[in-house]
PDB file of N, CA and C in Angstrom:
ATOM      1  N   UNK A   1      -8.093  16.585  -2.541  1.00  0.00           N
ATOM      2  CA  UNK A   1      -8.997  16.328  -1.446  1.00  0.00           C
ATOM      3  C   UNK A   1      -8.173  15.944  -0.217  1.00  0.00           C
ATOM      4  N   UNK A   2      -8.487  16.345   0.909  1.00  0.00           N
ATOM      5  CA  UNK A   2      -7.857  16.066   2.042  1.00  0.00           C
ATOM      6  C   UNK A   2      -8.036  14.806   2.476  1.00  0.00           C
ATOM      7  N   UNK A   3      -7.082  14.331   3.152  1.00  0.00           N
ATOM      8  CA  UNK A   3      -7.268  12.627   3.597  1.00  0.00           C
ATOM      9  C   UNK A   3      -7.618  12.480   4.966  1.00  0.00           C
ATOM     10  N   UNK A   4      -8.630  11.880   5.418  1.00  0.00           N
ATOM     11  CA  UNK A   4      -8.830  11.513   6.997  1.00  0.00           C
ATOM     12  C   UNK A   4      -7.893  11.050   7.851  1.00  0.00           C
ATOM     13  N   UNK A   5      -7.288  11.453   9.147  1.00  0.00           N
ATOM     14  CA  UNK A   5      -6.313  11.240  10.299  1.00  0.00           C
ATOM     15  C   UNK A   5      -7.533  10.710  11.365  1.00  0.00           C
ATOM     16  N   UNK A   6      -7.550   9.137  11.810  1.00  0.00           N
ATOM     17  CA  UNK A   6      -8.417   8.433  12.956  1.00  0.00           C
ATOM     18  C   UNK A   6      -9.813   9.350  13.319  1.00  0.00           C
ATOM     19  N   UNK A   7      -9.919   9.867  12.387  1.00  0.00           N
ATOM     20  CA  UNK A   7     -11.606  10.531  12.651  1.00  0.00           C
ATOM     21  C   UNK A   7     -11.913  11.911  12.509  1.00  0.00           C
ATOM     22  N   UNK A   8     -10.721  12.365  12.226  1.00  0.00           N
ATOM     23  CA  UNK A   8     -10.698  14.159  12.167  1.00  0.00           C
ATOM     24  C   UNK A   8     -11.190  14.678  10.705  1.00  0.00           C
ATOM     25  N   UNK A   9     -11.340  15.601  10.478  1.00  0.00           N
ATOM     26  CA  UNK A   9     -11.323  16.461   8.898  1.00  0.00           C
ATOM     27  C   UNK A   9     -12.552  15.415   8.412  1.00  0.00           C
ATOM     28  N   UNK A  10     -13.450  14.975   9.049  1.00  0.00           N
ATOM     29  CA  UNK A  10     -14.739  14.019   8.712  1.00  0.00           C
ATOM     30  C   UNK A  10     -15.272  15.160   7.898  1.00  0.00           C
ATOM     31  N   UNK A  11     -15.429  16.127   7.748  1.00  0.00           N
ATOM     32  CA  UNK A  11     -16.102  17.011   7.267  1.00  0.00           C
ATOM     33  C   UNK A  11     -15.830  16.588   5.614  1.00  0.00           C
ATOM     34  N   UNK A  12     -14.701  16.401   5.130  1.00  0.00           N
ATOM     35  CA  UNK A  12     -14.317  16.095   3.687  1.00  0.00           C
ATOM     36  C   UNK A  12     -14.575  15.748   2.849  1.00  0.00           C
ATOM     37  N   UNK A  13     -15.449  14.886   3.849  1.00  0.00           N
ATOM     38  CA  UNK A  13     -16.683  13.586   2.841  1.00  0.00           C
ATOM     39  C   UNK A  13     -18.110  13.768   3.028  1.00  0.00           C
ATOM     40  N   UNK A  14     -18.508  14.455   4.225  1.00  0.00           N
ATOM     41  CA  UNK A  14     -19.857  14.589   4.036  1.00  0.00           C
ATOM     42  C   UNK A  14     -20.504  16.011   3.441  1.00  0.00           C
ATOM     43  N   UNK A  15     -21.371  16.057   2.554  1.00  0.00           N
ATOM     44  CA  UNK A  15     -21.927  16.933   2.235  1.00  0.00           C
ATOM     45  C   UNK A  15     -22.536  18.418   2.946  1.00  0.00           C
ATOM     46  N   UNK A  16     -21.536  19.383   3.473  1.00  0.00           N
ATOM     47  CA  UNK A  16     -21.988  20.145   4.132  1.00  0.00           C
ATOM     48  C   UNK A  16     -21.518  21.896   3.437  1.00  0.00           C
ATOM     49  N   UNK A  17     -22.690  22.399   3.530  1.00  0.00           N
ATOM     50  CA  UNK A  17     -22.810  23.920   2.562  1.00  0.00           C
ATOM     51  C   UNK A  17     -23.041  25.072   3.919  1.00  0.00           C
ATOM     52  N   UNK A  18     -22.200  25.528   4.089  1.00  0.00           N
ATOM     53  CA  UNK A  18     -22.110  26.645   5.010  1.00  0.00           C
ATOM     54  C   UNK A  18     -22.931  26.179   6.513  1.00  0.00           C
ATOM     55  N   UNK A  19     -22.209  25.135   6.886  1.00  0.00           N
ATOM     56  CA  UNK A  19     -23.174  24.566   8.162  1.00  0.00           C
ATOM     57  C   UNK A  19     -24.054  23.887   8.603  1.00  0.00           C
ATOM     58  N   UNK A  20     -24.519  23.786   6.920  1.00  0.00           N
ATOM     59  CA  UNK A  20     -25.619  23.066   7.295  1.00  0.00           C
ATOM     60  C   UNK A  20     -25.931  21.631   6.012  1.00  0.00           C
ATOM     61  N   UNK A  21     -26.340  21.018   6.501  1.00  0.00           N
ATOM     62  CA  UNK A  21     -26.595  19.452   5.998  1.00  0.00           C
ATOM     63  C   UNK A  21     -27.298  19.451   4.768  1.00  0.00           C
ATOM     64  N   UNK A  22     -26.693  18.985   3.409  1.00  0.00           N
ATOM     65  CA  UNK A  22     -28.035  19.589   2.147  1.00  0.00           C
ATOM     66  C   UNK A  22     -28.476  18.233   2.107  1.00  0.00           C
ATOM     67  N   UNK A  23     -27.962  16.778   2.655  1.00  0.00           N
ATOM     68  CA  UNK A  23     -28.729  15.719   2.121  1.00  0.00           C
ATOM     69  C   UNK A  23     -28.666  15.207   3.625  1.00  0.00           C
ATOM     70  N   UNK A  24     -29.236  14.348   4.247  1.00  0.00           N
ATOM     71  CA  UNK A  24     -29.609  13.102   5.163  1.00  0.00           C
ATOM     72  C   UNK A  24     -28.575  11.856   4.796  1.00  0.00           C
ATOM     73  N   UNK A  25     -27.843  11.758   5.642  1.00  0.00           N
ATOM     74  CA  UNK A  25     -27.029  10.890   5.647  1.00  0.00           C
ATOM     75  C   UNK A  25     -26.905   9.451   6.893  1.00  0.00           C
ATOM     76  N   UNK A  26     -27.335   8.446   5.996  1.00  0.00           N
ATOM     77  CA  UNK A  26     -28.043   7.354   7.561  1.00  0.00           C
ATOM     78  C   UNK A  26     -26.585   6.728   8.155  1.00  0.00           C
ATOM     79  N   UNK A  27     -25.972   7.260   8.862  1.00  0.00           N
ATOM     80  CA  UNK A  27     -24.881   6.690   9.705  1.00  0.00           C
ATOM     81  C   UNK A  27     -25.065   5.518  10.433  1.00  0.00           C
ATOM     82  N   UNK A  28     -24.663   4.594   9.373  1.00  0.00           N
ATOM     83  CA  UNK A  28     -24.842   3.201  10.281  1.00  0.00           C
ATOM     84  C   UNK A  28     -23.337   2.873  11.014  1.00  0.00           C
ATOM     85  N   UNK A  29     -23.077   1.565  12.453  1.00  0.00           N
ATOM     86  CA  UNK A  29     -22.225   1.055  12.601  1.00  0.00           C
ATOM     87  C   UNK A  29     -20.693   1.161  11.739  1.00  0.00           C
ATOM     88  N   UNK A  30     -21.142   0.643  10.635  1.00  0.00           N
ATOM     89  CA  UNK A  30     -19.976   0.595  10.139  1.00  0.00           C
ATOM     90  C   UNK A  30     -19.288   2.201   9.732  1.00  0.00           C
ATOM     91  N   UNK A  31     -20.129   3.153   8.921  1.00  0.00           N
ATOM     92  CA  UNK A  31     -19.558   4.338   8.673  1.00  0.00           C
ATOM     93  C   UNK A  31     -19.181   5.210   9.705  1.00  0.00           C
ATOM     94  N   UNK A  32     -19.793   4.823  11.079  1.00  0.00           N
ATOM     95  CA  UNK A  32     -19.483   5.659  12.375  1.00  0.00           C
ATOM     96  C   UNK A  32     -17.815   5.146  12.593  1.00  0.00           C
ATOM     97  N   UNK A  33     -17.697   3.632  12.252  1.00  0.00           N
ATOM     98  CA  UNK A  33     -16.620   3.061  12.449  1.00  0.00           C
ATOM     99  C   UNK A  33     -15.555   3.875  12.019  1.00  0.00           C
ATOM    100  N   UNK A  34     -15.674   3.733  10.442  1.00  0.00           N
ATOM    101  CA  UNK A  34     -14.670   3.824   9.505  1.00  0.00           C
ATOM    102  C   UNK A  34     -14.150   5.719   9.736  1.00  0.00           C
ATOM    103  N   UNK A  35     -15.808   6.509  10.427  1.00  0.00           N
ATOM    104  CA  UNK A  35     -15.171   7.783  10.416  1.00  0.00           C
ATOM    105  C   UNK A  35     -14.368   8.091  11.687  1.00  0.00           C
ATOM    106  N   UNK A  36     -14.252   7.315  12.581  1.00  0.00           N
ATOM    107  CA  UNK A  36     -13.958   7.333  13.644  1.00  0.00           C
ATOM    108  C   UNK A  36     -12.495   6.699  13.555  1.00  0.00           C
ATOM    109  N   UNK A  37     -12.214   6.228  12.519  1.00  0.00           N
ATOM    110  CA  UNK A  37     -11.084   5.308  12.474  1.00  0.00           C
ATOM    111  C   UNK A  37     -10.769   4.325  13.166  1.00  0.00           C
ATOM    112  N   UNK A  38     -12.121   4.204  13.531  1.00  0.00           N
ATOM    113  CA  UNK A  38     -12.180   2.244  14.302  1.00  0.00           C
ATOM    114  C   UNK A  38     -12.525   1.276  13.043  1.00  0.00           C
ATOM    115  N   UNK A  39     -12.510   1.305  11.645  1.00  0.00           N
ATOM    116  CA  UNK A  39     -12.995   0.374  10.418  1.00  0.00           C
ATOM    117  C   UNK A  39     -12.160  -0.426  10.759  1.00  0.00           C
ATOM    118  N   UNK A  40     -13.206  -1.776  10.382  1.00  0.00           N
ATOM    119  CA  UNK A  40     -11.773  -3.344  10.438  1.00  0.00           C
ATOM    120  C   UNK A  40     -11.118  -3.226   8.969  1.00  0.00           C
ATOM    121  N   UNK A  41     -10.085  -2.062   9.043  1.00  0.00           N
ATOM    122  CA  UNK A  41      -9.251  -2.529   7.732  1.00  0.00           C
ATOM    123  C   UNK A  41      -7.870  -3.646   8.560  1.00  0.00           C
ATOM    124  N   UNK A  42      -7.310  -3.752   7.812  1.00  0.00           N
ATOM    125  CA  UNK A  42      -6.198  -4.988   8.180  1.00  0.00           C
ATOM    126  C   UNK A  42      -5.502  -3.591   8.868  1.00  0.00           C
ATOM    127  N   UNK A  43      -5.039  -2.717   8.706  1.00  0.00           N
ATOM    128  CA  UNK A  43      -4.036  -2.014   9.403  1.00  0.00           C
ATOM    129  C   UNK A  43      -4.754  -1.791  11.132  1.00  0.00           C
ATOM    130  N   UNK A  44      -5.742  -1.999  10.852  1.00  0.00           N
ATOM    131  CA  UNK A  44      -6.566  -1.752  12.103  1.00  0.00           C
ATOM    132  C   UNK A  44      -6.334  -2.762  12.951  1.00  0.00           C
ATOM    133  N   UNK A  45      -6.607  -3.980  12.445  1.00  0.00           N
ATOM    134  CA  UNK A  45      -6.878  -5.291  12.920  1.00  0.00           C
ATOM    135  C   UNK A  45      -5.253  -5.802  13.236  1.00  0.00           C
ATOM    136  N   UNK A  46      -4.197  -5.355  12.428  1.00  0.00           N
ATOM    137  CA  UNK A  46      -2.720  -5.486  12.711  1.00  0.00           C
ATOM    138  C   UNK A  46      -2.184  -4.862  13.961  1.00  0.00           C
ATOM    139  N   UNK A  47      -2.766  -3.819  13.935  1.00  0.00           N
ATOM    140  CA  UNK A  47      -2.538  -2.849  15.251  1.00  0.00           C
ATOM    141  C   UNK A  47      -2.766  -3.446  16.366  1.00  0.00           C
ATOM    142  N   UNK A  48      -3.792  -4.682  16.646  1.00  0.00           N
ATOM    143  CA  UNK A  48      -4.144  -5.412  17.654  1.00  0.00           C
ATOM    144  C   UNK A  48      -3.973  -6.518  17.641  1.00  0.00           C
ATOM    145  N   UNK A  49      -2.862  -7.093  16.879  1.00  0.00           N
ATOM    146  CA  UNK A  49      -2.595  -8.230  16.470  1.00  0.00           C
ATOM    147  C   UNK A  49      -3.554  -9.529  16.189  1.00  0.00           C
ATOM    148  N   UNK A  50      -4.094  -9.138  15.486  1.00  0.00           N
ATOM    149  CA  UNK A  50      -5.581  -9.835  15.066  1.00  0.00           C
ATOM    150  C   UNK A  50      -4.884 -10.727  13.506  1.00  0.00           C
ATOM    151  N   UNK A  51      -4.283  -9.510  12.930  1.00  0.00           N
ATOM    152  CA  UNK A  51      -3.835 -10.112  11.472  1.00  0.00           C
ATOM    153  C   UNK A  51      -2.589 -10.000  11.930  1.00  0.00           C
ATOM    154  N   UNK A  52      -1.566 -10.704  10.791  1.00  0.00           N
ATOM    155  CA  UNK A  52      -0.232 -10.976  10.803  1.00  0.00           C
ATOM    156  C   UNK A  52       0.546  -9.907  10.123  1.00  0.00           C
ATOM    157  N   UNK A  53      -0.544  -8.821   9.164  1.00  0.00           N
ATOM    158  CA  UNK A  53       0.506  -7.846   8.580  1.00  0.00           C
ATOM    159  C   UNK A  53      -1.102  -6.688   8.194  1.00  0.00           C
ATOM    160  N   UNK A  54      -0.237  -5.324   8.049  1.00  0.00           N
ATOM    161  CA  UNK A  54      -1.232  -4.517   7.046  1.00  0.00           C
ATOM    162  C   UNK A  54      -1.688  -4.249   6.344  1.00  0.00           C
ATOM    163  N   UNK A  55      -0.701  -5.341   5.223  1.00  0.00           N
ATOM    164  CA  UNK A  55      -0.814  -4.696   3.596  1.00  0.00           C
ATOM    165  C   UNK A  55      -2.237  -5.256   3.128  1.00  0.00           C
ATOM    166  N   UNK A  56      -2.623  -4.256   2.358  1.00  0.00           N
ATOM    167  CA  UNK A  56      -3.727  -3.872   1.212  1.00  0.00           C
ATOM    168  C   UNK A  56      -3.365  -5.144   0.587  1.00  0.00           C
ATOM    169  N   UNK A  57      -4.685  -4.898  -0.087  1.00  0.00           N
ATOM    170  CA  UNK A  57      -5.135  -6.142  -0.954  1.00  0.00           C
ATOM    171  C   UNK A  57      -4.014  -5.867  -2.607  1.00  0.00           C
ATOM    172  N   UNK A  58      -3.993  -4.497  -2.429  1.00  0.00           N
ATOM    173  CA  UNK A  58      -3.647  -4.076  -3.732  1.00  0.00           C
ATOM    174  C   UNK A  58      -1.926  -3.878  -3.884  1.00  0.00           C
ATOM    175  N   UNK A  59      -1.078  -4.643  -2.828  1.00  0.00           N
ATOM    176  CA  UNK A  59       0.178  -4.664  -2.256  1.00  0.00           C
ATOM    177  C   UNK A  59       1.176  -3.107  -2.418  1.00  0.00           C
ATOM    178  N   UNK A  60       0.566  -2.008  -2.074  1.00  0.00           N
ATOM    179  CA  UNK A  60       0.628  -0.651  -2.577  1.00  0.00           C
ATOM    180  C   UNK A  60       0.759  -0.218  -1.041  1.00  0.00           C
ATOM    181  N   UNK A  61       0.549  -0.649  -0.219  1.00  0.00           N
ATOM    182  CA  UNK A  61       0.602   0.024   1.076  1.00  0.00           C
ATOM    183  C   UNK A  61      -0.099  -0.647   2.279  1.00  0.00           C
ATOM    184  N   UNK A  62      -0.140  -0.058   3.384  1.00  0.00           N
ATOM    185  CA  UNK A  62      -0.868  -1.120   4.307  1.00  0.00           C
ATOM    186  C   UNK A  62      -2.644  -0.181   3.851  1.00  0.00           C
ATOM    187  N   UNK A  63      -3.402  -1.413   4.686  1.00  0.00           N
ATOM    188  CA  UNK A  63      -4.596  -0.899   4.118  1.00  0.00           C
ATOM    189  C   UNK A  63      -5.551   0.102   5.496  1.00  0.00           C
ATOM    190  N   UNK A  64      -5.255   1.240   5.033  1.00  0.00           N
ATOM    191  CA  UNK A  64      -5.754   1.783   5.754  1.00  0.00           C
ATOM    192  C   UNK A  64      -7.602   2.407   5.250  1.00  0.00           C
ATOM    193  N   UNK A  65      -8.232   3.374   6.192  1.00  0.00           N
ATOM    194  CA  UNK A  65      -8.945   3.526   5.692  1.00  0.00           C
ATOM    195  C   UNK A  65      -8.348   5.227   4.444  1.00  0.00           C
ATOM    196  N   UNK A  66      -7.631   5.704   4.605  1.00  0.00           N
ATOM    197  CA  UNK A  66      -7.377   6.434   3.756  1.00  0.00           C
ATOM    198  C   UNK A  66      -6.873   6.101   2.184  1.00  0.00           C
ATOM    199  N   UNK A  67      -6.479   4.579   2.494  1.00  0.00           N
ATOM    200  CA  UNK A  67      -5.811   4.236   1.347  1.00  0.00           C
ATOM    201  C   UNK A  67      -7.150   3.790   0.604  1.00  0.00           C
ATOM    202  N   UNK A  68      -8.010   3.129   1.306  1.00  0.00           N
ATOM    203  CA  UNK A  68      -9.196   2.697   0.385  1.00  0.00           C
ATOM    204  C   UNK A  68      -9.871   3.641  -0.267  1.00  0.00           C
ATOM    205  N   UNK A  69     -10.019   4.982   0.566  1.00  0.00           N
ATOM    206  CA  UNK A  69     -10.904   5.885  -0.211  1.00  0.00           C
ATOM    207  C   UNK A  69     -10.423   6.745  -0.755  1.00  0.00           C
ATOM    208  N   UNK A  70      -9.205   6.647  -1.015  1.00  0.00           N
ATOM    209  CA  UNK A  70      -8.320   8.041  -2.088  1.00  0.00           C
ATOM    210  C   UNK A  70      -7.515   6.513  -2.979  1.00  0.00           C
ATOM    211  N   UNK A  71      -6.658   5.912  -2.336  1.00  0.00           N
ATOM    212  CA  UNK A  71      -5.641   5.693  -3.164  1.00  0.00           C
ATOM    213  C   UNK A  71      -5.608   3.893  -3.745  1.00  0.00           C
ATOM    214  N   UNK A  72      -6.527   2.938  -3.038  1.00  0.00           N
ATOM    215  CA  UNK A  72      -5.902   1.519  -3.625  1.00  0.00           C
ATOM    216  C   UNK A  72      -6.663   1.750  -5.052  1.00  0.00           C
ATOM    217  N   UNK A  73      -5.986   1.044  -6.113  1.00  0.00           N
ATOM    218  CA  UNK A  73      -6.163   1.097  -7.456  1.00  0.00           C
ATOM    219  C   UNK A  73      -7.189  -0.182  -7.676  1.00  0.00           C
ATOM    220  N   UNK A  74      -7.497  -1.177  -6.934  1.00  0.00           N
ATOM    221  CA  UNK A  74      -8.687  -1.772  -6.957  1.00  0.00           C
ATOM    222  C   UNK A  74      -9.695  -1.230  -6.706  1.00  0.00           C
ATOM    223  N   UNK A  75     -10.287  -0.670  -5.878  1.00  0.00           N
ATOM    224  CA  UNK A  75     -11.331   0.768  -6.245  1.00  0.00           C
ATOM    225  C   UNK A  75     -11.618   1.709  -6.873  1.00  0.00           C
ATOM    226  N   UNK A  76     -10.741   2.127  -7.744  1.00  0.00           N
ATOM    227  CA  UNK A  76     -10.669   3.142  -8.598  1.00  0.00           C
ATOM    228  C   UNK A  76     -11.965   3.636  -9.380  1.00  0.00           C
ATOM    229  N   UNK A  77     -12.855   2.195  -9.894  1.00  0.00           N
ATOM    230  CA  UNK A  77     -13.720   2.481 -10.441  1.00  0.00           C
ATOM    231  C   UNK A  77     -15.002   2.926  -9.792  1.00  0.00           C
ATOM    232  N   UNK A  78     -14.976   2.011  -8.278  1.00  0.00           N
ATOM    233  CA  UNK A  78     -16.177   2.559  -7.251  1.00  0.00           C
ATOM    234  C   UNK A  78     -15.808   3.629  -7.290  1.00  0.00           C
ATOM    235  N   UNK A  79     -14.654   4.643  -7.182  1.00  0.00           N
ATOM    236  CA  UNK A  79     -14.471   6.008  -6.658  1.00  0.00           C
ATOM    237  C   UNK A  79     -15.293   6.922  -7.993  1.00  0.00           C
ATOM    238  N   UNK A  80     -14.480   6.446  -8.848  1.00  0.00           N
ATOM    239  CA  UNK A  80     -15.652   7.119  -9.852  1.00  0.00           C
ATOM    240  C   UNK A  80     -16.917   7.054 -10.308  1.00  0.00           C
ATOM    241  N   UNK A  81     -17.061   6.270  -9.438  1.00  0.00           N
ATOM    242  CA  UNK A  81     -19.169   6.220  -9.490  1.00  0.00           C
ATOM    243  C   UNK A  81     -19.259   6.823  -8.220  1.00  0.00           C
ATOM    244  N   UNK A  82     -18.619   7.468  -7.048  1.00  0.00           N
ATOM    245  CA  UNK A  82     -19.101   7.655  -5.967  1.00  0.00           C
ATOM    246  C   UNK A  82     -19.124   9.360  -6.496  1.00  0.00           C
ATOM    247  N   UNK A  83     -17.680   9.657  -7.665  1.00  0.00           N
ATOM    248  CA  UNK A  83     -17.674  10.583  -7.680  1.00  0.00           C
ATOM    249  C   UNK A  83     -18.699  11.522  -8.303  1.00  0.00           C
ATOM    250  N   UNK A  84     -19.267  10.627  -9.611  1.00  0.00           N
ATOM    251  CA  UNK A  84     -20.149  11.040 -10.179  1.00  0.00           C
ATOM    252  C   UNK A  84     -21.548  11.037  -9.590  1.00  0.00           C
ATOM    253  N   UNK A  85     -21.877  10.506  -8.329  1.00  0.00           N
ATOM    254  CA  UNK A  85     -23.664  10.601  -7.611  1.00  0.00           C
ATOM    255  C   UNK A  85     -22.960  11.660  -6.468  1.00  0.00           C
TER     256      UNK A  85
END
């Protein structure tokens, strides 16, 4: 699966079949955020010196939003319930 770059390749994750939309998807605040690559992950919030560092919870990398939804190993199991609905 392809990984999101600050808001691009959004297409990856949402459900779309030759153009067109097969489910309703309620875009709140936060998911506009996270697709936009404005999410308050710590790498975000580091970038503006808000936090003192980037790293993930899961000390594997800084925490981006790509790392949460492909790769920290503390999610692993949400991913496989996201994968299976």
């Amino acid at each position: 699966m392809a990984k999101l770059h600050q808001g691009a390749d959004n297409k990856t994750i949402l459900p779309v079949s030759r153009g067109k939309v097969e489910e309703k998807i309620r875009i709140t605040q936060k998911v506009a955020a996270m697709l936009t690559g404005h999410g308050k992950t710590r790498a975000y919030l580091h970038r503006f010196k808000i936090r003192e560092n980037a790293q993930c919870v899961c000390q594997q990398g800084d925490q981006t939003i790509d790392r949460l939804l492909y790769d920290c190993n503390l999610l692993e199991a949400q991913r496989g319930i996201l994968r299976k609905t």
